[in-house]
N, C-alpha and C. Protein backbone atom coordinates (compact mmCIF):
# COMPACT_ATOMS: atom_id res chain seq x y z
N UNK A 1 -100.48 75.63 68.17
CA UNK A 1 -99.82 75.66 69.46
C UNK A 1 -100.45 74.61 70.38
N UNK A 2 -99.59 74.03 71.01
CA UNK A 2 -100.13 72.82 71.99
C UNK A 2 -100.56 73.57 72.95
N UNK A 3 -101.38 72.53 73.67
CA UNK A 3 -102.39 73.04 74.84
C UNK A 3 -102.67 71.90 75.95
N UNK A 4 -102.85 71.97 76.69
CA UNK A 4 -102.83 71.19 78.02
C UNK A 4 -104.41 71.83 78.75
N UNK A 5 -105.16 70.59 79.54
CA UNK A 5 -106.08 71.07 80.44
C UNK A 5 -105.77 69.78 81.59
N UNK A 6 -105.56 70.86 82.73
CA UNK A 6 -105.11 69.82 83.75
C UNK A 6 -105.98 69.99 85.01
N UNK A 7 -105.37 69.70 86.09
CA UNK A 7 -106.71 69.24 87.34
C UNK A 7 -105.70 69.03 88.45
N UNK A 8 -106.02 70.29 89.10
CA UNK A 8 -104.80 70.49 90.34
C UNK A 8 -105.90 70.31 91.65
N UNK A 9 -105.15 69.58 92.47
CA UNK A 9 -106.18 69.18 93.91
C UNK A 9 -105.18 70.51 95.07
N UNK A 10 -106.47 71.45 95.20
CA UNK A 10 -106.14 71.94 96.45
C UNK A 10 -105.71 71.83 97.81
N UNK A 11 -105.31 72.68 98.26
CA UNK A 11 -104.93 72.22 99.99
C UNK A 11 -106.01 72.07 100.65
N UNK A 12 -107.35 72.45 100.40
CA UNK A 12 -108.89 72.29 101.42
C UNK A 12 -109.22 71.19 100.44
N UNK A 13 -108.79 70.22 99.16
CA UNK A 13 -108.97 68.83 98.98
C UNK A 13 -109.53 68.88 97.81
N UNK A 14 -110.23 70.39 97.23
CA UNK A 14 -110.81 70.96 96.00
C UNK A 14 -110.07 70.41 95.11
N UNK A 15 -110.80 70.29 93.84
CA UNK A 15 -110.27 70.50 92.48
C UNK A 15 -110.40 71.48 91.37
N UNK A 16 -109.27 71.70 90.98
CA UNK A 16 -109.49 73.27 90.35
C UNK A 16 -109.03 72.47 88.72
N UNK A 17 -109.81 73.07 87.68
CA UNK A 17 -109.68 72.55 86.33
C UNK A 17 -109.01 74.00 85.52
N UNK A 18 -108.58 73.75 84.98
CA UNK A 18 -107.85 74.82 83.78
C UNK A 18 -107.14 74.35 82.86
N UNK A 19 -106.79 75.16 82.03
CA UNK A 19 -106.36 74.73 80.25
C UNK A 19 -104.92 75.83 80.43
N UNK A 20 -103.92 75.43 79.36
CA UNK A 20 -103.17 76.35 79.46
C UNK A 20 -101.89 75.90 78.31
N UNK A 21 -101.34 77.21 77.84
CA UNK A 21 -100.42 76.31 76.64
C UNK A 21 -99.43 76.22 77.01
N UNK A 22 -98.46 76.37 78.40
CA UNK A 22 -97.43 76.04 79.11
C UNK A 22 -97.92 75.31 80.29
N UNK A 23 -97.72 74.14 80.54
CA UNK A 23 -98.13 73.58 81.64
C UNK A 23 -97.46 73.98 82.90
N UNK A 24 -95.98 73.59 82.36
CA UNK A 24 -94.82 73.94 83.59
C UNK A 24 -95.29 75.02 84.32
N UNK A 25 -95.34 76.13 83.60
CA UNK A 25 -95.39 77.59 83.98
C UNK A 25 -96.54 77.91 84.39
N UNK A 26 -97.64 77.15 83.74
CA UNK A 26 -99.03 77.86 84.66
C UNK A 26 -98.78 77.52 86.22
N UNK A 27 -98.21 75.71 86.23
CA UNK A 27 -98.77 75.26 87.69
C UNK A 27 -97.42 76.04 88.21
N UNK A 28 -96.79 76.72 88.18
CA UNK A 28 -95.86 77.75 89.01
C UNK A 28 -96.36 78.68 89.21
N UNK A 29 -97.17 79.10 88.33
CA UNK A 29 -97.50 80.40 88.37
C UNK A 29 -98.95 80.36 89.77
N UNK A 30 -99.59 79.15 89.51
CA UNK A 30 -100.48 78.87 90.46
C UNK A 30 -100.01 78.38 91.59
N UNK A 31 -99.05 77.94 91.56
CA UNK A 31 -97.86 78.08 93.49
C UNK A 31 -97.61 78.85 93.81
N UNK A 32 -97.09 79.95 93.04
CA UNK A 32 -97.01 81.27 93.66
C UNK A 32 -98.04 82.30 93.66
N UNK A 33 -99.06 81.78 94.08
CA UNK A 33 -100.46 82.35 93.94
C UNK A 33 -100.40 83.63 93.34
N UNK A 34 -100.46 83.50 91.84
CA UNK A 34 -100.40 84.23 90.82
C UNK A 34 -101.45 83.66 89.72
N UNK A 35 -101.69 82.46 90.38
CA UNK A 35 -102.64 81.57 89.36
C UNK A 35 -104.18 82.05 89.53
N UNK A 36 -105.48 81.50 89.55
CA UNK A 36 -106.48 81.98 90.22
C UNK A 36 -106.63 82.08 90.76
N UNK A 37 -108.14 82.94 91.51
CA UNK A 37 -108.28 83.59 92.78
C UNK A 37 -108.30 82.28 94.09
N UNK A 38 -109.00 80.74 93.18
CA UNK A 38 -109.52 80.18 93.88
C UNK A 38 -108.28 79.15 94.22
N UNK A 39 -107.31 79.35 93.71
CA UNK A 39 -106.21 78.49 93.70
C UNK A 39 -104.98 79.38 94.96
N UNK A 40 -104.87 80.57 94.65
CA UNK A 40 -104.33 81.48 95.84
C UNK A 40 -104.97 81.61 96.85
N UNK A 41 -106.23 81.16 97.37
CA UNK A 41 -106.86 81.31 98.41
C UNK A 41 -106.50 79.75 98.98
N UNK A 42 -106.05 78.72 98.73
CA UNK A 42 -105.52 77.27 98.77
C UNK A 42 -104.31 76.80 98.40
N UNK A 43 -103.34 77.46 98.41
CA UNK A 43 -102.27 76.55 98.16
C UNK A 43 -101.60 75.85 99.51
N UNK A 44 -101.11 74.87 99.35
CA UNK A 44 -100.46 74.62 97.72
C UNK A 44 -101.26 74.01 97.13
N UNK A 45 -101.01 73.61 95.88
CA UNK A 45 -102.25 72.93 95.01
C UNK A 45 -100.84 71.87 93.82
N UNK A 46 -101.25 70.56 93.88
CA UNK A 46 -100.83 69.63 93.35
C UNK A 46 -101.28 69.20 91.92
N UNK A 47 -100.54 69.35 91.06
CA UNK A 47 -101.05 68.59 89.82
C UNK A 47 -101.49 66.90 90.05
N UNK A 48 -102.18 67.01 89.70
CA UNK A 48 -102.98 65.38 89.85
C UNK A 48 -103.67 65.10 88.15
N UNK A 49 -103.09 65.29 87.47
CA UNK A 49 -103.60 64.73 86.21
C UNK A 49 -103.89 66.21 84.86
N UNK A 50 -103.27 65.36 83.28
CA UNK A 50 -102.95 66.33 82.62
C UNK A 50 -103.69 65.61 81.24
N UNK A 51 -103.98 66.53 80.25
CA UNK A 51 -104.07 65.96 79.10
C UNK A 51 -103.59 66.67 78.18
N UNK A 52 -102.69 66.49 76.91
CA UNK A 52 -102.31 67.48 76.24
C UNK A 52 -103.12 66.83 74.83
N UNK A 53 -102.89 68.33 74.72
CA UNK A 53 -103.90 68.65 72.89
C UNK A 53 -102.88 69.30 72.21
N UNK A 54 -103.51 68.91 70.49
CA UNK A 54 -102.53 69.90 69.67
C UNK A 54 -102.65 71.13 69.66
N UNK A 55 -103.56 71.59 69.86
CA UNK A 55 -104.53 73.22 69.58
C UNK A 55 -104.70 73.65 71.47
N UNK A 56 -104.20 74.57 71.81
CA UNK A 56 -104.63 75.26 73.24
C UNK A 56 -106.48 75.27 72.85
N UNK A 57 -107.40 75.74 72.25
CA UNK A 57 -108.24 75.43 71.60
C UNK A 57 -109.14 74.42 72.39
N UNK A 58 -108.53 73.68 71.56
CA UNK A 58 -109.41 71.94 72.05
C UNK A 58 -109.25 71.98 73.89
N UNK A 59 -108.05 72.00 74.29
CA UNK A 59 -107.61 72.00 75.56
C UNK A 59 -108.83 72.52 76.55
N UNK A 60 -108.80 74.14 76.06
CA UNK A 60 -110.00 75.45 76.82
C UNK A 60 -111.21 74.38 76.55
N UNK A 61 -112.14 73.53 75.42
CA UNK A 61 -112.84 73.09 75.66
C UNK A 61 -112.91 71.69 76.28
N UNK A 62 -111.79 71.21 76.59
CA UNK A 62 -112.32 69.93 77.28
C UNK A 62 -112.37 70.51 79.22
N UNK A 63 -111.37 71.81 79.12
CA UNK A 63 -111.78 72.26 80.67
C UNK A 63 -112.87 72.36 81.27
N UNK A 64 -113.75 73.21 79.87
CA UNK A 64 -115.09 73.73 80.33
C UNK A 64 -115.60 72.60 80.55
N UNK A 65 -115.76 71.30 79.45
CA UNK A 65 -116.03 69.91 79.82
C UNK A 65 -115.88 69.41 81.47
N UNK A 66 -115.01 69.15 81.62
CA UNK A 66 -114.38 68.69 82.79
C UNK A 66 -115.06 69.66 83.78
N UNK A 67 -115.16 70.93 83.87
CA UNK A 67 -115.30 71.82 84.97
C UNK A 67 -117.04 71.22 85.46
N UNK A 68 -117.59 70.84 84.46
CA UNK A 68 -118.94 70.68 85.00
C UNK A 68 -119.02 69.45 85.45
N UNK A 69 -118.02 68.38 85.32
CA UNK A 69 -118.09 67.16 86.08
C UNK A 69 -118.18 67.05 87.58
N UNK A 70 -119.17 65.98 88.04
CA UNK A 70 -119.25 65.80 89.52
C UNK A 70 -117.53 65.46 90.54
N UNK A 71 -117.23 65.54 91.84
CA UNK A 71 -116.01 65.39 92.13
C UNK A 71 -115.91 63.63 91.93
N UNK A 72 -116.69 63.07 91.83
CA UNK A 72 -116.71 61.10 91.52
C UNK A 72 -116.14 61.14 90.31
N UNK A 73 -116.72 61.71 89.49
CA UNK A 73 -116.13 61.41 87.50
C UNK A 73 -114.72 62.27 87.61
N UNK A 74 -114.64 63.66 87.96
CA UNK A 74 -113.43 63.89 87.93
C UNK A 74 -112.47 62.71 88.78
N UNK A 75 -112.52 62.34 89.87
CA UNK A 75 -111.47 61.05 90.33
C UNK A 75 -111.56 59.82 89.59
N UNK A 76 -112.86 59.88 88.48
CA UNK A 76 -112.62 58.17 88.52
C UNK A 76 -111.33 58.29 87.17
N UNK A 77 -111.47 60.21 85.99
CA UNK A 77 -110.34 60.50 85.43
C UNK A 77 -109.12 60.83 85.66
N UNK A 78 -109.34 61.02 87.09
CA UNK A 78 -107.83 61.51 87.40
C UNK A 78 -107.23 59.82 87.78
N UNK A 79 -107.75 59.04 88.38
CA UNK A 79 -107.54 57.36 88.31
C UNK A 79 -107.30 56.66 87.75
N UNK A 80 -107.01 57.47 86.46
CA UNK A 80 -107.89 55.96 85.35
C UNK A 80 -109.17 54.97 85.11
N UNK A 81 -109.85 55.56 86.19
CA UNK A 81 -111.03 54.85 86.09
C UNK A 81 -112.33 55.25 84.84
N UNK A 82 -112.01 54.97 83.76
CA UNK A 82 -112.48 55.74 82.19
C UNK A 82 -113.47 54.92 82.23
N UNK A 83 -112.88 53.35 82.74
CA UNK A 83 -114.72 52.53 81.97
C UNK A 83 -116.01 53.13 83.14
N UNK A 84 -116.04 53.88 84.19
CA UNK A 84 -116.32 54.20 85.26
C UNK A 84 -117.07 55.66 85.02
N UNK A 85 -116.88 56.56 83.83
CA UNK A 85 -117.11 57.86 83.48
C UNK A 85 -118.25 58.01 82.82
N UNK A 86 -118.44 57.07 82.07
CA UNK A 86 -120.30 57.04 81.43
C UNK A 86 -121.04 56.98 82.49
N UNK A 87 -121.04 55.68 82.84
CA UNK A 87 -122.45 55.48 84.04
C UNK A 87 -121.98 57.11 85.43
N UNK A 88 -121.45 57.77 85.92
CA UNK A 88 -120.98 58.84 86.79
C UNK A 88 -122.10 60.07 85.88
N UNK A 89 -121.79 59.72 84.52
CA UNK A 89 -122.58 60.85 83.74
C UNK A 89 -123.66 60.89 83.68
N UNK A 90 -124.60 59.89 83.90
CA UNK A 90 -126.18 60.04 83.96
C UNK A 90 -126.14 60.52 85.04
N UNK A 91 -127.53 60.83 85.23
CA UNK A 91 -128.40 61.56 85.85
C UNK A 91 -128.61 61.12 86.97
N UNK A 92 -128.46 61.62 88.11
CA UNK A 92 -128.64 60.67 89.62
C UNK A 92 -129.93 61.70 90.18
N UNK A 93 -130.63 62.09 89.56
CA UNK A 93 -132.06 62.92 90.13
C UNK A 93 -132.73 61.95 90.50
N UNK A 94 -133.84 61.99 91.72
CA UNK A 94 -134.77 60.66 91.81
C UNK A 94 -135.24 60.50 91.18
N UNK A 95 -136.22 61.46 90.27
CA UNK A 95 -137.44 61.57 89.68
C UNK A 95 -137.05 60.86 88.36
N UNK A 96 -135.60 61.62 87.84
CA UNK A 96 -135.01 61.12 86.47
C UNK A 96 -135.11 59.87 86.40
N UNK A 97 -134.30 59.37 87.91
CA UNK A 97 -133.55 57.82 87.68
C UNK A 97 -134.74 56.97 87.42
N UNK A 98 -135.72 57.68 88.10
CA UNK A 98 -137.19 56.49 87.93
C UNK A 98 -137.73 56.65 86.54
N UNK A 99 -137.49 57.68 86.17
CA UNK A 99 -138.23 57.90 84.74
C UNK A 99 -137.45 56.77 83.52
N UNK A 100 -136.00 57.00 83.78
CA UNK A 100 -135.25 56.62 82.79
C UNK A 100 -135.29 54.54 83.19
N UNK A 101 -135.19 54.29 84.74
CA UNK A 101 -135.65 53.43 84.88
C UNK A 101 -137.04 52.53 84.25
N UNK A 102 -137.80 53.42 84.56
CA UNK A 102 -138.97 52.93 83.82
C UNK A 102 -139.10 52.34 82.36
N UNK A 103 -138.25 53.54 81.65
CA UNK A 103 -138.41 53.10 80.19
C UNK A 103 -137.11 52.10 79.75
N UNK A 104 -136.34 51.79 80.64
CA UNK A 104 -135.52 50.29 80.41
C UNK A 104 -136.38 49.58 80.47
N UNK A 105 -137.14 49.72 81.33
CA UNK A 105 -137.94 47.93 81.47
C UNK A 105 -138.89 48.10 80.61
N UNK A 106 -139.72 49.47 80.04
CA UNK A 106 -140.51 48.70 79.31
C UNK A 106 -139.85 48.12 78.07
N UNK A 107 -138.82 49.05 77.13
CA UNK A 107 -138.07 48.33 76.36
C UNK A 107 -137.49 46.94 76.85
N UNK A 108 -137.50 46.56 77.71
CA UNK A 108 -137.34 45.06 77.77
C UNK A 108 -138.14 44.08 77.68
N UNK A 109 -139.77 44.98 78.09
CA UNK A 109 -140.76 44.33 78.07
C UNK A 109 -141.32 44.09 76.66
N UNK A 110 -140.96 44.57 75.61
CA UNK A 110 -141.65 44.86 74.37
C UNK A 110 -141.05 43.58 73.92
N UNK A 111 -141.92 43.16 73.15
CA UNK A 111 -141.80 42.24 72.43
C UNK A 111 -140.87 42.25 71.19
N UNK A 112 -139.85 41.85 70.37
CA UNK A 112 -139.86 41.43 69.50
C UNK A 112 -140.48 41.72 68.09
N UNK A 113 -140.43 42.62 66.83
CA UNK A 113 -141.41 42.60 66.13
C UNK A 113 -140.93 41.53 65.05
């Protein structure tokens, strides 16, 4: 059974992620706030970007995927902005960025064997 995980932008500007094996009918069902809690507490809520799968399956896991993305990577996918989604995915901690910083340069610094 086909499956869809899509990415509806709320009326307070949110993005709400979900999977579903009728697309049509979920995002109706989520206009007539019948959809989630967090989607009836905001409507209306706009489809802004879809992906379909063969398996509902695959779909449920690229949501959970998606659900943990920052609101930058989710827009740069809802955009098209894909070459833009790796670098969004590292780590923007200070401590990290310096750590991971660090060990670029020394691998740059190494010589050659």
């Amino acid at each position: 059974m086909k499956g869809y995980m899509y990415i509806l932008e709320c009326s307070n500007g949110q993005y709400y992620v979900g999977s579903t094996n009728n697309l049509k009918a979920r995002i109706a069902e989520h206009q007539r706030g019948e959809g989630a809690n967090f989607t009836t507490k905001h409507l209306p809520v706009k489809l802004v970007y879809f992906e379909e799968f063969k398996k509902v399956g695959r779909a449920f896991n690229r949501e959970k995927q998606v659900q943990g993305w920052s609101r930058k990577k989710k827009e740069s996918l809802i955009y098209g902005a894909k070459d833009d989604l790796h670098g969004l995915a590292e780590c923007q901690n200070e401590t990290h960025f310096k750590i991971s910083m660090a060990k670029k340069n020394k691998k740059l610094d190494t010589p050659d064997s």
